[in-house]
PDB file of N, CA and C in Angstrom:
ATOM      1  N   UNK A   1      93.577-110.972  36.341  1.00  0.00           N
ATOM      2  CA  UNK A   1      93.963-110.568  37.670  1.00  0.00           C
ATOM      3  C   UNK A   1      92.847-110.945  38.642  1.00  0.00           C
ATOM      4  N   UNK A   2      92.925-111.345  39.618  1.00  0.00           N
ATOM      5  CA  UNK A   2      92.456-111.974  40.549  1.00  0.00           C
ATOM      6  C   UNK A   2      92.539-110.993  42.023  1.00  0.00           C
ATOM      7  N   UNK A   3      91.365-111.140  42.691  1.00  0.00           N
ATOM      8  CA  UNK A   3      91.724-110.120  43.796  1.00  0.00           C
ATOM      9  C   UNK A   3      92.231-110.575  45.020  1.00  0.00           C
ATOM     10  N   UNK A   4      92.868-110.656  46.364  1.00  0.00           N
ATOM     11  CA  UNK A   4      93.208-111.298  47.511  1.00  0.00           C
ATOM     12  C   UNK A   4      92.525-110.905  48.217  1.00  0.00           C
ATOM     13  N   UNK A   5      91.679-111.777  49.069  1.00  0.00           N
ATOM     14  CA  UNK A   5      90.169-111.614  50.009  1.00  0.00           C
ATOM     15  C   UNK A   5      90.982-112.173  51.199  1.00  0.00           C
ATOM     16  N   UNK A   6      91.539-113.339  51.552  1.00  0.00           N
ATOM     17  CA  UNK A   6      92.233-114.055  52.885  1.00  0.00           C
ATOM     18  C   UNK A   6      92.909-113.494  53.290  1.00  0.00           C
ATOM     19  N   UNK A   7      92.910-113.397  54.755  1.00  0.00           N
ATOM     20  CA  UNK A   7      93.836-112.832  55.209  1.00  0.00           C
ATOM     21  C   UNK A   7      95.078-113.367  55.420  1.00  0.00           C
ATOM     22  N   UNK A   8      95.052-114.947  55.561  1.00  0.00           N
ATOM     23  CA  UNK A   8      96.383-115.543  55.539  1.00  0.00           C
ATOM     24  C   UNK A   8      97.178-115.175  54.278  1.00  0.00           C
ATOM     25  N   UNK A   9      96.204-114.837  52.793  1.00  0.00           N
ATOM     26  CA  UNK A   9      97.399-114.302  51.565  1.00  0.00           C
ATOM     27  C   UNK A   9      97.706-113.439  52.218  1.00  0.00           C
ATOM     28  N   UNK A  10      97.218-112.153  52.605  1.00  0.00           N
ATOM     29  CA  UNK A  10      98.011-110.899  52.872  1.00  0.00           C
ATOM     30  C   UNK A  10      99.121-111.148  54.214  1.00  0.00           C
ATOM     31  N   UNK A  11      98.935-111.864  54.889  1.00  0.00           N
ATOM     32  CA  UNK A  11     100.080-112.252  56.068  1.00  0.00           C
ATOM     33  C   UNK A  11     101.122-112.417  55.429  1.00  0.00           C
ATOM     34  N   UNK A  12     100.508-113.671  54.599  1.00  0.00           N
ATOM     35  CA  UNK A  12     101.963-114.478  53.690  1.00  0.00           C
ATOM     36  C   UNK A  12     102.705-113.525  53.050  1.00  0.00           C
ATOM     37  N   UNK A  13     102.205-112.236  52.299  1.00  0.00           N
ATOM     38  CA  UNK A  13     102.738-111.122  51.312  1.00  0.00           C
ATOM     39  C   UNK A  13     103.964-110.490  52.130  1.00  0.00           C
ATOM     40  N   UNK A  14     102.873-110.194  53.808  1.00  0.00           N
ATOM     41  CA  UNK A  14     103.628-109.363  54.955  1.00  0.00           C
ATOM     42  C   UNK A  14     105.296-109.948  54.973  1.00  0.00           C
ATOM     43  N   UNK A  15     105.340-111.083  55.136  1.00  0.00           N
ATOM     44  CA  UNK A  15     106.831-111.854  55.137  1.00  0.00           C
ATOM     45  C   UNK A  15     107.411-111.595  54.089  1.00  0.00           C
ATOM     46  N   UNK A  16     106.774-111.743  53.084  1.00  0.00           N
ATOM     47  CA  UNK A  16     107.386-111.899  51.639  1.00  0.00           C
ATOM     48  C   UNK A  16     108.570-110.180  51.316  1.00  0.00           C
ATOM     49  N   UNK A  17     109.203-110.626  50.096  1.00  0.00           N
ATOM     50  CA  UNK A  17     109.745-109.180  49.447  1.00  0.00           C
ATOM     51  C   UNK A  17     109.298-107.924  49.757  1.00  0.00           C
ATOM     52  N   UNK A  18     109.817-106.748  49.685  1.00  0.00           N
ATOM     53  CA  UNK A  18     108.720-105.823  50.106  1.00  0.00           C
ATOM     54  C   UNK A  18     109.682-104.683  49.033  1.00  0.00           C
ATOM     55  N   UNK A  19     109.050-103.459  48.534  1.00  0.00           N
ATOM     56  CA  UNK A  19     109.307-102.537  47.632  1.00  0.00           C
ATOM     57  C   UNK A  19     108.612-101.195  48.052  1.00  0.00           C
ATOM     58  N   UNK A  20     109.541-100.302  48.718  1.00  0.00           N
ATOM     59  CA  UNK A  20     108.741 -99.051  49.359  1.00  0.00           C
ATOM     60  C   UNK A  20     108.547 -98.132  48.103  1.00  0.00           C
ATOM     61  N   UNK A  21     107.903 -97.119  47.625  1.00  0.00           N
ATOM     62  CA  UNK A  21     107.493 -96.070  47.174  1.00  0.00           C
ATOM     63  C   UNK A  21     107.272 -95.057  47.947  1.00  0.00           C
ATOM     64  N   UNK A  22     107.330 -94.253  47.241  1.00  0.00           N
ATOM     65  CA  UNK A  22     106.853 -92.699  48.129  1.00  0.00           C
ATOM     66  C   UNK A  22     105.333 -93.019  48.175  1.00  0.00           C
ATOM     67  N   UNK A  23     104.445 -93.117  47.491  1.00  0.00           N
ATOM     68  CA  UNK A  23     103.001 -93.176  47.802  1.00  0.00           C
ATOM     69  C   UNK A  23     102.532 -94.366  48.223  1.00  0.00           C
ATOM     70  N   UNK A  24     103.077 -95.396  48.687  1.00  0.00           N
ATOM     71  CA  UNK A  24     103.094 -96.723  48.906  1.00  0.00           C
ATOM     72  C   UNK A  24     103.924 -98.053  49.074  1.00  0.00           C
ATOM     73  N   UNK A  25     103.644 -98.998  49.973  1.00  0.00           N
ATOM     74  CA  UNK A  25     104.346-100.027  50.335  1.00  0.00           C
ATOM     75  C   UNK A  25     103.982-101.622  49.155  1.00  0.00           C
ATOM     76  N   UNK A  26     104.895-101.831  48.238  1.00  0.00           N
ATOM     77  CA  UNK A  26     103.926-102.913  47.244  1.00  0.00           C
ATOM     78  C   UNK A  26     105.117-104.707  48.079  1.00  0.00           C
ATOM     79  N   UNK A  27     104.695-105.188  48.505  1.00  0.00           N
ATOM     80  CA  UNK A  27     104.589-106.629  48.914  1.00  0.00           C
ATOM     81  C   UNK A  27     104.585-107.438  47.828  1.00  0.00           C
ATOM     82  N   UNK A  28     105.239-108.239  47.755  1.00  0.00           N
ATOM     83  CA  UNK A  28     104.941-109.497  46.492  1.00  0.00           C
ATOM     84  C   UNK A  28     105.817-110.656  47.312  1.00  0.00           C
ATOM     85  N   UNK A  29     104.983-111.953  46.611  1.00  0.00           N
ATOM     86  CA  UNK A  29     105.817-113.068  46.819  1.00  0.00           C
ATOM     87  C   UNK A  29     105.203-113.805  45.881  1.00  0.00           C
ATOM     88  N   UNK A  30     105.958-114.938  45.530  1.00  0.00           N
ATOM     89  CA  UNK A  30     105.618-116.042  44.321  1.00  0.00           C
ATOM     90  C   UNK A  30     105.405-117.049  45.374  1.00  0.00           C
ATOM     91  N   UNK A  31     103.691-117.279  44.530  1.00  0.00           N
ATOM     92  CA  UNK A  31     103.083-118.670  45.053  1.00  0.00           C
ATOM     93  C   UNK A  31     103.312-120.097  44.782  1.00  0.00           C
ATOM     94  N   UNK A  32     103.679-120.840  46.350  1.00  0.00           N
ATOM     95  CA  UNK A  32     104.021-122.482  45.857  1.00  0.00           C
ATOM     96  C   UNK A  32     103.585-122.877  44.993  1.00  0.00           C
ATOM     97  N   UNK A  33     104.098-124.011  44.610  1.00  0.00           N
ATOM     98  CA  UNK A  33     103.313-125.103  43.679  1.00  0.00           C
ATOM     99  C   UNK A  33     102.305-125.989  44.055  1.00  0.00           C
ATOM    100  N   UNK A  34     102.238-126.129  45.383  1.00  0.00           N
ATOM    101  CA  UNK A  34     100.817-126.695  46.360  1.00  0.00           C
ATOM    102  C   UNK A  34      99.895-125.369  46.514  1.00  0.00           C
ATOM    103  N   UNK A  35     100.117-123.915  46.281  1.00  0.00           N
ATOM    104  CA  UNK A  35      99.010-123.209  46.710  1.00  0.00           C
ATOM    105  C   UNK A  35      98.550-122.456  44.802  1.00  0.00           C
ATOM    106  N   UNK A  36      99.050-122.952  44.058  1.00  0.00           N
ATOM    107  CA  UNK A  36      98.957-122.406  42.923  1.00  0.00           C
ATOM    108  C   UNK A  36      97.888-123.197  42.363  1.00  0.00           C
ATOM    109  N   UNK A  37      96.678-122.684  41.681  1.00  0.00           N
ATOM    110  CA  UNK A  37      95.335-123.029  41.007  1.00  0.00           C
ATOM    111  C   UNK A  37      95.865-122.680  39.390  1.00  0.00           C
ATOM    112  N   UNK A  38      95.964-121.643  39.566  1.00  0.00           N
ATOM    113  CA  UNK A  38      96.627-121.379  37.676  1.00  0.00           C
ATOM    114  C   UNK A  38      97.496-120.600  37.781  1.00  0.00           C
ATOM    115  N   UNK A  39      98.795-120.696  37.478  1.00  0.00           N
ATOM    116  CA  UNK A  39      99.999-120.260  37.209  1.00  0.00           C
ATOM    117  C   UNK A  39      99.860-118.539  36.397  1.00  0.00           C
ATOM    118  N   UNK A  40      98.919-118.940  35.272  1.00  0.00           N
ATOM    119  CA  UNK A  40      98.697-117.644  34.381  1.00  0.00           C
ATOM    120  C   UNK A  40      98.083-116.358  35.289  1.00  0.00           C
ATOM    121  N   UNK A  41      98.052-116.687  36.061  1.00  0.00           N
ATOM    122  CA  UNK A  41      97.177-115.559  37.636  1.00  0.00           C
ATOM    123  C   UNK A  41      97.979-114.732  38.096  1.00  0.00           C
ATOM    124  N   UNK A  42      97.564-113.259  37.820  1.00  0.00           N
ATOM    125  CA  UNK A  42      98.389-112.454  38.721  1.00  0.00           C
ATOM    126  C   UNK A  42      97.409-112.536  40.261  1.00  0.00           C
ATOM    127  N   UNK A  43      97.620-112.061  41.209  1.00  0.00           N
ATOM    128  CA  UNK A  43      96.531-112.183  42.244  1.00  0.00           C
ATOM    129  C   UNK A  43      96.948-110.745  42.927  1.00  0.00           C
ATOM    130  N   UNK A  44      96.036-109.572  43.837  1.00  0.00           N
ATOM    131  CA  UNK A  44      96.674-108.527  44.081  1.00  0.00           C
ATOM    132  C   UNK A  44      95.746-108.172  45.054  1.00  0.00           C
ATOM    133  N   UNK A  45      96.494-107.312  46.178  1.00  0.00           N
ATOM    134  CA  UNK A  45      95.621-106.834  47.524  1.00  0.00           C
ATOM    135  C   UNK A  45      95.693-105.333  47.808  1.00  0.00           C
ATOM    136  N   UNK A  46      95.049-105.391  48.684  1.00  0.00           N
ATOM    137  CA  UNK A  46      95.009-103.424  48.945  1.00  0.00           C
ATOM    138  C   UNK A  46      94.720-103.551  50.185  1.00  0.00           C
ATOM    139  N   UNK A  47      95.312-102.725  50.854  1.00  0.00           N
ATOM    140  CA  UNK A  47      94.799-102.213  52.289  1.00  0.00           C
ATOM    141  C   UNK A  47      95.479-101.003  52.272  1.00  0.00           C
ATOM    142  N   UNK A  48      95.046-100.489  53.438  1.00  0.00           N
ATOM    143  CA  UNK A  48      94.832 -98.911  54.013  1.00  0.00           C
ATOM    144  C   UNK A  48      94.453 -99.381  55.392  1.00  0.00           C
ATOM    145  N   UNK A  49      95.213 -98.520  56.061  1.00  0.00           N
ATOM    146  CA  UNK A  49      95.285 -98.579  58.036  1.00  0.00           C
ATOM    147  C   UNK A  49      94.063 -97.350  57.747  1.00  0.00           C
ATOM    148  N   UNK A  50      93.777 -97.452  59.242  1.00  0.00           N
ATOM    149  CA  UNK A  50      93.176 -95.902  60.209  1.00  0.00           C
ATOM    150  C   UNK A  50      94.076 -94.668  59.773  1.00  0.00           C
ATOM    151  N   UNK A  51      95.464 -95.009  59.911  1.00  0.00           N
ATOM    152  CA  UNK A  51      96.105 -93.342  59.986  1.00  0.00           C
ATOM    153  C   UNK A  51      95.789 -92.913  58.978  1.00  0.00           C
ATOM    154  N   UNK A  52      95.457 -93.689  57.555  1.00  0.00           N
ATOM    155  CA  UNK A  52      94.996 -92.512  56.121  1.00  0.00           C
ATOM    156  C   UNK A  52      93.887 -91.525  56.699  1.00  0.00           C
ATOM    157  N   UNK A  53      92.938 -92.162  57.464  1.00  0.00           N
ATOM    158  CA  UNK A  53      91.917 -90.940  57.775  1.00  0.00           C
ATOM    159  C   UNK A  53      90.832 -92.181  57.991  1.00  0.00           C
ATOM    160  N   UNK A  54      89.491 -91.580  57.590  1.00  0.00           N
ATOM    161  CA  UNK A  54      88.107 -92.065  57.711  1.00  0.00           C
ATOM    162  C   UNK A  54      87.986 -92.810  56.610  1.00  0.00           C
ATOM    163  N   UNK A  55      86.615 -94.054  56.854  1.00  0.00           N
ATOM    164  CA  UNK A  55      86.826 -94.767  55.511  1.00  0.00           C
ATOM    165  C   UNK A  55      86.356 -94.202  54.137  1.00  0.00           C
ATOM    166  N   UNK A  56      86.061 -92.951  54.087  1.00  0.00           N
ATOM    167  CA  UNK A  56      85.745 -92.071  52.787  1.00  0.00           C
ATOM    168  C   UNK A  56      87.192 -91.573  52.187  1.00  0.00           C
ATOM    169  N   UNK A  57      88.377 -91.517  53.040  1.00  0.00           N
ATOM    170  CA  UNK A  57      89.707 -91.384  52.736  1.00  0.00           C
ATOM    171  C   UNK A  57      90.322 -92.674  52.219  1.00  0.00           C
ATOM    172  N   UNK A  58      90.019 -94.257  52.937  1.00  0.00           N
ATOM    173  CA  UNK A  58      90.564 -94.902  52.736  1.00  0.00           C
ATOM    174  C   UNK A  58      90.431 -95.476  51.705  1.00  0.00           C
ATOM    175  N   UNK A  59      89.253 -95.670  51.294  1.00  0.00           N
ATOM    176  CA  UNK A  59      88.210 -95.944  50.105  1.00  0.00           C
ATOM    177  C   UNK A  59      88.401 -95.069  49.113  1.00  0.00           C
ATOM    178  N   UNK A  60      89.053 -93.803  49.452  1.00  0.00           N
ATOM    179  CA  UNK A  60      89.521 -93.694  48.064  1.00  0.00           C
ATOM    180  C   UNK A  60      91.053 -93.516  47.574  1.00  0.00           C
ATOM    181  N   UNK A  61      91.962 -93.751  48.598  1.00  0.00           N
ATOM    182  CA  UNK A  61      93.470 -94.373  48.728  1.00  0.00           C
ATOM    183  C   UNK A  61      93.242 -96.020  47.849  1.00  0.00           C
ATOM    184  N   UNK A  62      92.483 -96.667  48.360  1.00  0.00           N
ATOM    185  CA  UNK A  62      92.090 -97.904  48.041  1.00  0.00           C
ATOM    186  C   UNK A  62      91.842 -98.016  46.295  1.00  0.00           C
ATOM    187  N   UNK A  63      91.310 -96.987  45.874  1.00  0.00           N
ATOM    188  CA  UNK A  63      90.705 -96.762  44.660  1.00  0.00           C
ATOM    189  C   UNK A  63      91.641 -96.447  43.975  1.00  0.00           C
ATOM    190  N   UNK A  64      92.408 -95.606  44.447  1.00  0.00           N
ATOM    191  CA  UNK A  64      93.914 -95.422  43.280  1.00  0.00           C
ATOM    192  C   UNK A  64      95.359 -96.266  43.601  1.00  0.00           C
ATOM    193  N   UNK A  65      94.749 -96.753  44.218  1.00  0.00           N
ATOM    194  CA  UNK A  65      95.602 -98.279  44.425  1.00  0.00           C
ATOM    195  C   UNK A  65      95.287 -99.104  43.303  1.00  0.00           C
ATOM    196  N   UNK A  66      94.366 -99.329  43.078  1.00  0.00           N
ATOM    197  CA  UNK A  66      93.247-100.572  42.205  1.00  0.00           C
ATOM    198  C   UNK A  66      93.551-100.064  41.135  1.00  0.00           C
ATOM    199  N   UNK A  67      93.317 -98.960  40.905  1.00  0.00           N
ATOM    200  CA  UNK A  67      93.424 -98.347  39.283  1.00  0.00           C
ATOM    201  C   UNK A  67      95.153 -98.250  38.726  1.00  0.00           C
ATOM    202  N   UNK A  68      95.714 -97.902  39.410  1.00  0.00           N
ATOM    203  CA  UNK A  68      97.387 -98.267  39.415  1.00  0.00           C
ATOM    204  C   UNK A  68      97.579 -99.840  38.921  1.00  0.00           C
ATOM    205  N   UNK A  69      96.858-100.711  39.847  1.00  0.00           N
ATOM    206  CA  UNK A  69      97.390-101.772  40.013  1.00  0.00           C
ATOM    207  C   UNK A  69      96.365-102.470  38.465  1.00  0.00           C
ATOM    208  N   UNK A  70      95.956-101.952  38.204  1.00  0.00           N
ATOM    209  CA  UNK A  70      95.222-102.366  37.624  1.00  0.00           C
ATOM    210  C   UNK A  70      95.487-102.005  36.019  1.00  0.00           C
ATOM    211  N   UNK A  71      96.212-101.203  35.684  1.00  0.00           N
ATOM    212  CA  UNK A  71      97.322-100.895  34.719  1.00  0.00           C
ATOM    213  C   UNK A  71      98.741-100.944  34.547  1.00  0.00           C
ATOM    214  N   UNK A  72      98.899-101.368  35.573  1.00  0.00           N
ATOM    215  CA  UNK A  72     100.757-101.778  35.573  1.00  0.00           C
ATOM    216  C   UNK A  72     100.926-103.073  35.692  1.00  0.00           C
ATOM    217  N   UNK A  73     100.094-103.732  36.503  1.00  0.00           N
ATOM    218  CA  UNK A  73     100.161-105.508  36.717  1.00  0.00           C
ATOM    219  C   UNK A  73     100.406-105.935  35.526  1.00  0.00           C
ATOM    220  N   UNK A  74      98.974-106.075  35.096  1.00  0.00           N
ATOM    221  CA  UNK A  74      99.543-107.141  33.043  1.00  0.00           C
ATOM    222  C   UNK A  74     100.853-106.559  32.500  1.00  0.00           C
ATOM    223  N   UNK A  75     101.278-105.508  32.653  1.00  0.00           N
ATOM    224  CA  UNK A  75     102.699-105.007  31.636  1.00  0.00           C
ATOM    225  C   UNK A  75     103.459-105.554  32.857  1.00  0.00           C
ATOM    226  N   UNK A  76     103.889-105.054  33.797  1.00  0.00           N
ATOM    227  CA  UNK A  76     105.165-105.620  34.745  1.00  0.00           C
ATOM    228  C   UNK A  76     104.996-106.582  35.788  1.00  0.00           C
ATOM    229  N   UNK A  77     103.849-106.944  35.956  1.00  0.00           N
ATOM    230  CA  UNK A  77     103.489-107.969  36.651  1.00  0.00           C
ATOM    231  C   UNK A  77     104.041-109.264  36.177  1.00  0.00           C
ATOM    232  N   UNK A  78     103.909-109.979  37.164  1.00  0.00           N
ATOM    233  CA  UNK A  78     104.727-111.741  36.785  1.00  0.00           C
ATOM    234  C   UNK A  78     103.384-112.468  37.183  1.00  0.00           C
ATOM    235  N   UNK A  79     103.152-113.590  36.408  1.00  0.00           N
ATOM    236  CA  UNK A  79     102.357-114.651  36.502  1.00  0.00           C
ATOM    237  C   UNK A  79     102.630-115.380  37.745  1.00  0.00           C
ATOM    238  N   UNK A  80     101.765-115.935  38.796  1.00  0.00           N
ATOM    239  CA  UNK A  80     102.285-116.466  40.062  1.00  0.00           C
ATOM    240  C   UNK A  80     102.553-115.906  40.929  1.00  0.00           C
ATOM    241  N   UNK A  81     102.150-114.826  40.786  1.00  0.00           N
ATOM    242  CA  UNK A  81     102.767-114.062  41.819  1.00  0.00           C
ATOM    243  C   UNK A  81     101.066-113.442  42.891  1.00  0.00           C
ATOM    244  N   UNK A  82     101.788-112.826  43.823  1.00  0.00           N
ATOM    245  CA  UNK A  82     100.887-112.102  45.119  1.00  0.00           C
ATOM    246  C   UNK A  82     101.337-110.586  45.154  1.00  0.00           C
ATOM    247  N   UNK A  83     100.394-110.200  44.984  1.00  0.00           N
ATOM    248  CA  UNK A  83     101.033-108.265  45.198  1.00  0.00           C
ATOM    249  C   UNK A  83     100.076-107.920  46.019  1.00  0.00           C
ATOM    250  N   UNK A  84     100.403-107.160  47.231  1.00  0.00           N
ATOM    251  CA  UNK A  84      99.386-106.470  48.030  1.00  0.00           C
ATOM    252  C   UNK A  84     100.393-105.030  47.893  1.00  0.00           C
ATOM    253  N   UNK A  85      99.332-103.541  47.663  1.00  0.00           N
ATOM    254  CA  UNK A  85      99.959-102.533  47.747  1.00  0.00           C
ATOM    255  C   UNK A  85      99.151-102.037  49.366  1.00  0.00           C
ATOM    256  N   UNK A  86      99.813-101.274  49.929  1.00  0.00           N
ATOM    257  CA  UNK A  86      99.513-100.983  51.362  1.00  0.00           C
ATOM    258  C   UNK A  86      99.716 -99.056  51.151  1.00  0.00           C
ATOM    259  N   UNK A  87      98.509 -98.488  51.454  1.00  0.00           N
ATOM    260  CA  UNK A  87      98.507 -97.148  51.234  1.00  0.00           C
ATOM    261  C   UNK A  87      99.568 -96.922  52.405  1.00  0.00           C
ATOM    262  N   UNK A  88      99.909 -95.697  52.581  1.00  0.00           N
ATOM    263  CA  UNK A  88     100.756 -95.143  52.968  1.00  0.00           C
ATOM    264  C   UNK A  88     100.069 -93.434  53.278  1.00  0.00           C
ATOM    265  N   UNK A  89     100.135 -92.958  55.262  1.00  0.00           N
ATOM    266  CA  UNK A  89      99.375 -91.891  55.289  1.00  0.00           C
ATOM    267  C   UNK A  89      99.675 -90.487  54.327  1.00  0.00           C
ATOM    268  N   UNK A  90      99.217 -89.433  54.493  1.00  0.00           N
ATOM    269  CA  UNK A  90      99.423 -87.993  53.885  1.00  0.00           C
ATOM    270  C   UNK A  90      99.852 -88.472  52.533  1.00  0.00           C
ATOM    271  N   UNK A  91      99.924 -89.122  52.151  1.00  0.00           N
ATOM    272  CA  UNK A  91     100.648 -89.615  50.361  1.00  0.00           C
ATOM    273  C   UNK A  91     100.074 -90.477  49.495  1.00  0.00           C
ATOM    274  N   UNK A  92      99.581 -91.142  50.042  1.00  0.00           N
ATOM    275  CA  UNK A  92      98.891 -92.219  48.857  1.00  0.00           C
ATOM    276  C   UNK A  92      97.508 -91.252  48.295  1.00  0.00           C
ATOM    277  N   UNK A  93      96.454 -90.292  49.278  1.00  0.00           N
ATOM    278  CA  UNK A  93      95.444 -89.398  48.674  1.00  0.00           C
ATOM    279  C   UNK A  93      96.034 -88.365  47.649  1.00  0.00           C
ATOM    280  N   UNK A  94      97.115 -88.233  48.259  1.00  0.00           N
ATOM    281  CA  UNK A  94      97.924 -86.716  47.376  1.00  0.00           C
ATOM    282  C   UNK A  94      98.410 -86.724  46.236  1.00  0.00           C
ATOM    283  N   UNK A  95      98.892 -88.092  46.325  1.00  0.00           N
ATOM    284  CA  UNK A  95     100.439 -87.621  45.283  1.00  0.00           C
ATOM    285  C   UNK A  95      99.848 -87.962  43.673  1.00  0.00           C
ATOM    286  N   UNK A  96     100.710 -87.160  42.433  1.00  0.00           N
ATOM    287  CA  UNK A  96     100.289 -87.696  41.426  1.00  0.00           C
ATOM    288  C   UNK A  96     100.178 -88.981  40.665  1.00  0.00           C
ATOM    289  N   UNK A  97      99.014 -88.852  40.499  1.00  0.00           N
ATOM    290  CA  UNK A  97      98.754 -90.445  40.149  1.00  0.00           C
ATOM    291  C   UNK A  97      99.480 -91.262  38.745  1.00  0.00           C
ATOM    292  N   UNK A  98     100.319 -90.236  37.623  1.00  0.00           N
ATOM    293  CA  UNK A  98     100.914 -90.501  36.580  1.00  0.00           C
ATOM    294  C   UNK A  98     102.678 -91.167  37.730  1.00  0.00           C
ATOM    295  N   UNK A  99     103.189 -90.020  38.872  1.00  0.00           N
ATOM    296  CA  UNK A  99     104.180 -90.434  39.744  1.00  0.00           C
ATOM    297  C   UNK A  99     103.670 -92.145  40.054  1.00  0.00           C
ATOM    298  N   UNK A 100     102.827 -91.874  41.160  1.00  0.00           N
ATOM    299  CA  UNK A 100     102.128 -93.269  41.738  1.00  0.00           C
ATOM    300  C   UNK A 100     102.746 -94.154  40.451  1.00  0.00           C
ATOM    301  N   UNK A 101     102.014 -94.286  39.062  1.00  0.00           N
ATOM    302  CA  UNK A 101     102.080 -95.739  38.524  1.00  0.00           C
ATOM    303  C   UNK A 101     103.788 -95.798  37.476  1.00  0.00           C
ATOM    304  N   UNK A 102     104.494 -94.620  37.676  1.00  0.00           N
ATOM    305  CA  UNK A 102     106.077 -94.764  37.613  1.00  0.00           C
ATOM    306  C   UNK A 102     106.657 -95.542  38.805  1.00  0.00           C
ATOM    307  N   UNK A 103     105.912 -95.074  40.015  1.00  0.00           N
ATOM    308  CA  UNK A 103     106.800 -96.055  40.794  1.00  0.00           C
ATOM    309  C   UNK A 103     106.249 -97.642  41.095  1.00  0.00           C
ATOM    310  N   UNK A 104     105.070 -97.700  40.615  1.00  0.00           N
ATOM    311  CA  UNK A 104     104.731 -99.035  41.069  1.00  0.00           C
ATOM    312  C   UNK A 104     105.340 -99.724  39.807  1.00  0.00           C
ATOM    313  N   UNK A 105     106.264 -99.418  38.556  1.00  0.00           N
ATOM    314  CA  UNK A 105     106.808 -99.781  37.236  1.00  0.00           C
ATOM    315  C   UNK A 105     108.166-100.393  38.194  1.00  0.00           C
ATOM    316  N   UNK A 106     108.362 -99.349  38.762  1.00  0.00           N
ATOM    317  CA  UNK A 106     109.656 -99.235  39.216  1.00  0.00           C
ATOM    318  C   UNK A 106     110.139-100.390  40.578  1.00  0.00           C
ATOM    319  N   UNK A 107     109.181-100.093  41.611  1.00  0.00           N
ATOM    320  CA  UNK A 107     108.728-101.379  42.612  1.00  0.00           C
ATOM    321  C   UNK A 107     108.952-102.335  41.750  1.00  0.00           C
ATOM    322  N   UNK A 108     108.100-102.843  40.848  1.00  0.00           N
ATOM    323  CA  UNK A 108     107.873-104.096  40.619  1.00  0.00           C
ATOM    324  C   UNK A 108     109.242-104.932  39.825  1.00  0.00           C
ATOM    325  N   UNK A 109     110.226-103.991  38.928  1.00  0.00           N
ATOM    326  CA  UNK A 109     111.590-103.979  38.772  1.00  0.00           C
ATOM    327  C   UNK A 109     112.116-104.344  39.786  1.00  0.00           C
ATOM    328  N   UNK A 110     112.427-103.518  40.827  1.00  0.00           N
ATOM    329  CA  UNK A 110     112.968-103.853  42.265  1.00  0.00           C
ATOM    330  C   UNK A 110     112.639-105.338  42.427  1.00  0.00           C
ATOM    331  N   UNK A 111     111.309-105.861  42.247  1.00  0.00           N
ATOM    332  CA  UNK A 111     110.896-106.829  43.644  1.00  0.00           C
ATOM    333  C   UNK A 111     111.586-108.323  42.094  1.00  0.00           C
ATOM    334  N   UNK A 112     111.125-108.125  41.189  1.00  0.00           N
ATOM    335  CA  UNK A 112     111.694-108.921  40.269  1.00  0.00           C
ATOM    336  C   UNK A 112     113.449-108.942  39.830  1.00  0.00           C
ATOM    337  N   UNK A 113     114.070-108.018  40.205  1.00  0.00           N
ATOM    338  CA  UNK A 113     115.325-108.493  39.927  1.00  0.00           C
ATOM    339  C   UNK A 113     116.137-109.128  40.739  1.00  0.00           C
ATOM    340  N   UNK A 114     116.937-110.124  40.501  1.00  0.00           N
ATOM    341  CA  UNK A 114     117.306-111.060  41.677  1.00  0.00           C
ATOM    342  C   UNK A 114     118.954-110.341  42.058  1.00  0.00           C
ATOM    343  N   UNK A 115     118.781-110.049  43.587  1.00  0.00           N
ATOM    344  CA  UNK A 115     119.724-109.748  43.929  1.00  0.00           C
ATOM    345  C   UNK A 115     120.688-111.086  44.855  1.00  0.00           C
ATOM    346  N   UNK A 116     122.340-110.695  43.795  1.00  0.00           N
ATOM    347  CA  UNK A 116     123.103-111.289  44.274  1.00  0.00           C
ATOM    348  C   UNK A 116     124.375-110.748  44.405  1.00  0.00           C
ATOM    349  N   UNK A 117     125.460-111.879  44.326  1.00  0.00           N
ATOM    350  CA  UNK A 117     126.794-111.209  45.214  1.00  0.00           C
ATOM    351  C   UNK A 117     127.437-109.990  43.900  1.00  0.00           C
ATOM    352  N   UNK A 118     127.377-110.665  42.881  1.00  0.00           N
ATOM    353  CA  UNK A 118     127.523-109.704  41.325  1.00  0.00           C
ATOM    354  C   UNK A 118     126.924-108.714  41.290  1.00  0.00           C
ATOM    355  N   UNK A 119     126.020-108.527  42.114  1.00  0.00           N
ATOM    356  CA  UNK A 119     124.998-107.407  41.419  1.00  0.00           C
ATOM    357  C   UNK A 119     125.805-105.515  41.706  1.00  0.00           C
TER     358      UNK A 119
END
């Protein structure tokens, strides 16, 4: 897993798929074949606005972001892909963190199943 530092990845994510949670917003999109270095790469971002609080709040919204993401990616994560999770205020500090990584299982179901006219 690879971390996302540019801000143009996280723009690009902004457009991309999006998968709400109660403790969080998770973003994904699959990277071209002109912007892809190694295919076998998950790549993944974090942010947190002002409204979580001060950066001793955000920093640690940020932290159970990482640790989530950081145990659910290799099992439900897809190779090629971009995930930015985006805290979310009063909820991303609070909520249980066993909840948190059910739904980021669950997000990532969502953002991977292809919806069509059958579905």
């Amino acid at each position: 897993m690879e971390i996302l530092r540019k801000r143009a990845d996280f723009l690009k994510a902004a457009k991309a798929a999006r998968a709400p949670a109660a403790a969080f917003l998770l973003q994904a999109r699959k990277r071209t074949v002109d912007e892809t270095v190694d295919d076998g790469l998950i790549r993944v971002g974090f942010t947190c606005s002002k409204k979580i609080g001060n950066a001793v709040m955000r920093n640690r919204a940020k932290r159970r972001l990482r640790e989530i993401a950081r145990l659910g990616l290799p099992i439900h994560g897809k190779a090629g892909w971009d995930y930015v999770l985006v805290g979310r205020p009063d909820v991303t500090l609070d909520h249980p963190f066993e909840k948190m990584q059910t739904e980021l299982a669950e997000a990532l179901v969502r953002i991977h199943t292809p919806r069509g006219r059958d579905r």
